[in-house]
Protein backbone atom coordinates (compact mmCIF):
# COMPACT_ATOMS: atom_id res chain seq x y z
CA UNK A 1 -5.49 -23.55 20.78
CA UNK A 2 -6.05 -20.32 23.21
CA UNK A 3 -9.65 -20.98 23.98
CA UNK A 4 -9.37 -18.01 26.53
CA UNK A 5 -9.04 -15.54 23.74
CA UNK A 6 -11.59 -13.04 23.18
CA UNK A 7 -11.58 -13.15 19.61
CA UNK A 8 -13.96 -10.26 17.50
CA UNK A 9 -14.54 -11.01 13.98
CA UNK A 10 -16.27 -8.00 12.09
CA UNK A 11 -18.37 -9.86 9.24
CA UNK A 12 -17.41 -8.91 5.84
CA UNK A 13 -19.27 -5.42 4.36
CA UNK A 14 -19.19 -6.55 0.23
CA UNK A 15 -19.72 -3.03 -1.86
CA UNK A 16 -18.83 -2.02 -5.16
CA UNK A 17 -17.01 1.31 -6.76
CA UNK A 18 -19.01 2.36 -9.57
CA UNK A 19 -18.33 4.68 -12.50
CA UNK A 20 -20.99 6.79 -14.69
CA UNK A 21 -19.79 8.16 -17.90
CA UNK A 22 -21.98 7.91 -20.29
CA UNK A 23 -25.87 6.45 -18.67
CA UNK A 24 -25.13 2.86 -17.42
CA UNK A 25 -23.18 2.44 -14.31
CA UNK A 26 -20.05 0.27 -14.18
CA UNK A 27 -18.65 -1.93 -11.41
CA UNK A 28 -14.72 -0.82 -10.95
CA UNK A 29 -13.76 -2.82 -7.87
CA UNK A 30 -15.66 -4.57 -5.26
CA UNK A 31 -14.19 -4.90 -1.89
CA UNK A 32 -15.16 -4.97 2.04
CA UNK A 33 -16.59 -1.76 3.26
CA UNK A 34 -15.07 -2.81 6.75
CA UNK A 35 -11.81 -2.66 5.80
CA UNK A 36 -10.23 0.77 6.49
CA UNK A 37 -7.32 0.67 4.17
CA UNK A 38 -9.38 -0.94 0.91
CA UNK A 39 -12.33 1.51 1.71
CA UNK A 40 -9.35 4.57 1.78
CA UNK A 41 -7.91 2.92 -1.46
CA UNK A 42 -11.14 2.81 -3.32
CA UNK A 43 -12.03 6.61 -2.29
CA UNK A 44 -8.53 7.69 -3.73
CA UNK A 45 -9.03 5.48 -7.05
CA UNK A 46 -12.47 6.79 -7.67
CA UNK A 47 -11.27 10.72 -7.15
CA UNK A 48 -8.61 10.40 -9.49
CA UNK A 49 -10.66 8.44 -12.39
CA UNK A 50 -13.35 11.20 -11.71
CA UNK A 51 -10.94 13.52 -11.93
CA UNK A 52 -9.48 12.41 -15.14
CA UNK A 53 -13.09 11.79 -16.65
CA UNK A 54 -14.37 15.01 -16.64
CA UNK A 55 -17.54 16.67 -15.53
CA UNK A 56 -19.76 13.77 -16.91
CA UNK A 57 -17.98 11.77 -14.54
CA UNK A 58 -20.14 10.55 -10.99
CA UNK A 59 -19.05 7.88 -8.81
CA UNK A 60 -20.86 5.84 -6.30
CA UNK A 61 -19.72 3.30 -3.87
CA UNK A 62 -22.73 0.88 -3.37
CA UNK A 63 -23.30 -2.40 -1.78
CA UNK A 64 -22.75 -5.81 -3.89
CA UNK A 65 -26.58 -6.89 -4.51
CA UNK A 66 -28.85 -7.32 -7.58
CA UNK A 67 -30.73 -4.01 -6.46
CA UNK A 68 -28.21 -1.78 -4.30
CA UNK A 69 -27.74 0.72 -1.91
CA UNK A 70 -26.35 3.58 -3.07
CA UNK A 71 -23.90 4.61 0.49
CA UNK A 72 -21.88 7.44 -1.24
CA UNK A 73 -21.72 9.04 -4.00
CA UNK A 74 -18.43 11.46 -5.91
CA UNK A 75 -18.89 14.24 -8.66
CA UNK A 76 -16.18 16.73 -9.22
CA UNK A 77 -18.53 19.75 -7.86
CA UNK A 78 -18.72 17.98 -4.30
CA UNK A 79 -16.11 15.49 -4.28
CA UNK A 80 -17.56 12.49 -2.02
CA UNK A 81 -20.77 12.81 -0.12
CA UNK A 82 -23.01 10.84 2.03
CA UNK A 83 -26.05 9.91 0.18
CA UNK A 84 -28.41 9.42 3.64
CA UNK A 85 -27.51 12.59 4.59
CA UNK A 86 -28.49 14.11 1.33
CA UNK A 87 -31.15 12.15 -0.38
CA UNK A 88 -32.06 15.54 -3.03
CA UNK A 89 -30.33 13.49 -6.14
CA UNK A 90 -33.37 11.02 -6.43
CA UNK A 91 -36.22 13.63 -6.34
């Protein structure tokens, strides 16, 4: 046991890819918003379903609660965005 290590544990980040085709939004893959490599994963995933979906097709990567935040959203006019940057899709 190294009790002289300084040990940093991030706390997990639980959001959800979601994919709008057709009115009603549906959960793809959930995984920890911390995590670099699964966040970079579920980016790449998203583009190419939205891609392959059409114009209809908007993505949104939101965290894992009854009621979420939306944190980013994908259509294939602006690719990914920031959605507290640009709040003009609710009004």
């Amino acid at each position: 046991m190294n009790c002289g290590a300084n040990v940093h544990q991030v706390a997990a980040r639980p959001v959800r890819l979601e994919l709008n085709n057709s009115g009603a939004w549906k959960t793809l893959a959930r995984f920890d918003a911390g995590d670099e490599a699964a966040s970079d994963r579920a980016r790449a995933a998203g583009k190419l379903l939205g891609e392959l979906g059409g114009s209809r097709t908007t993505l949104r990567i939101c965290s894992d609660e009854a009621l979420p935040l939306v944190l980013v959203r994908w259509s294939a006019d602006r690719g990914w965005w920031d959605v507290a940057a640009d709040r003009q899709w609710e009004r």
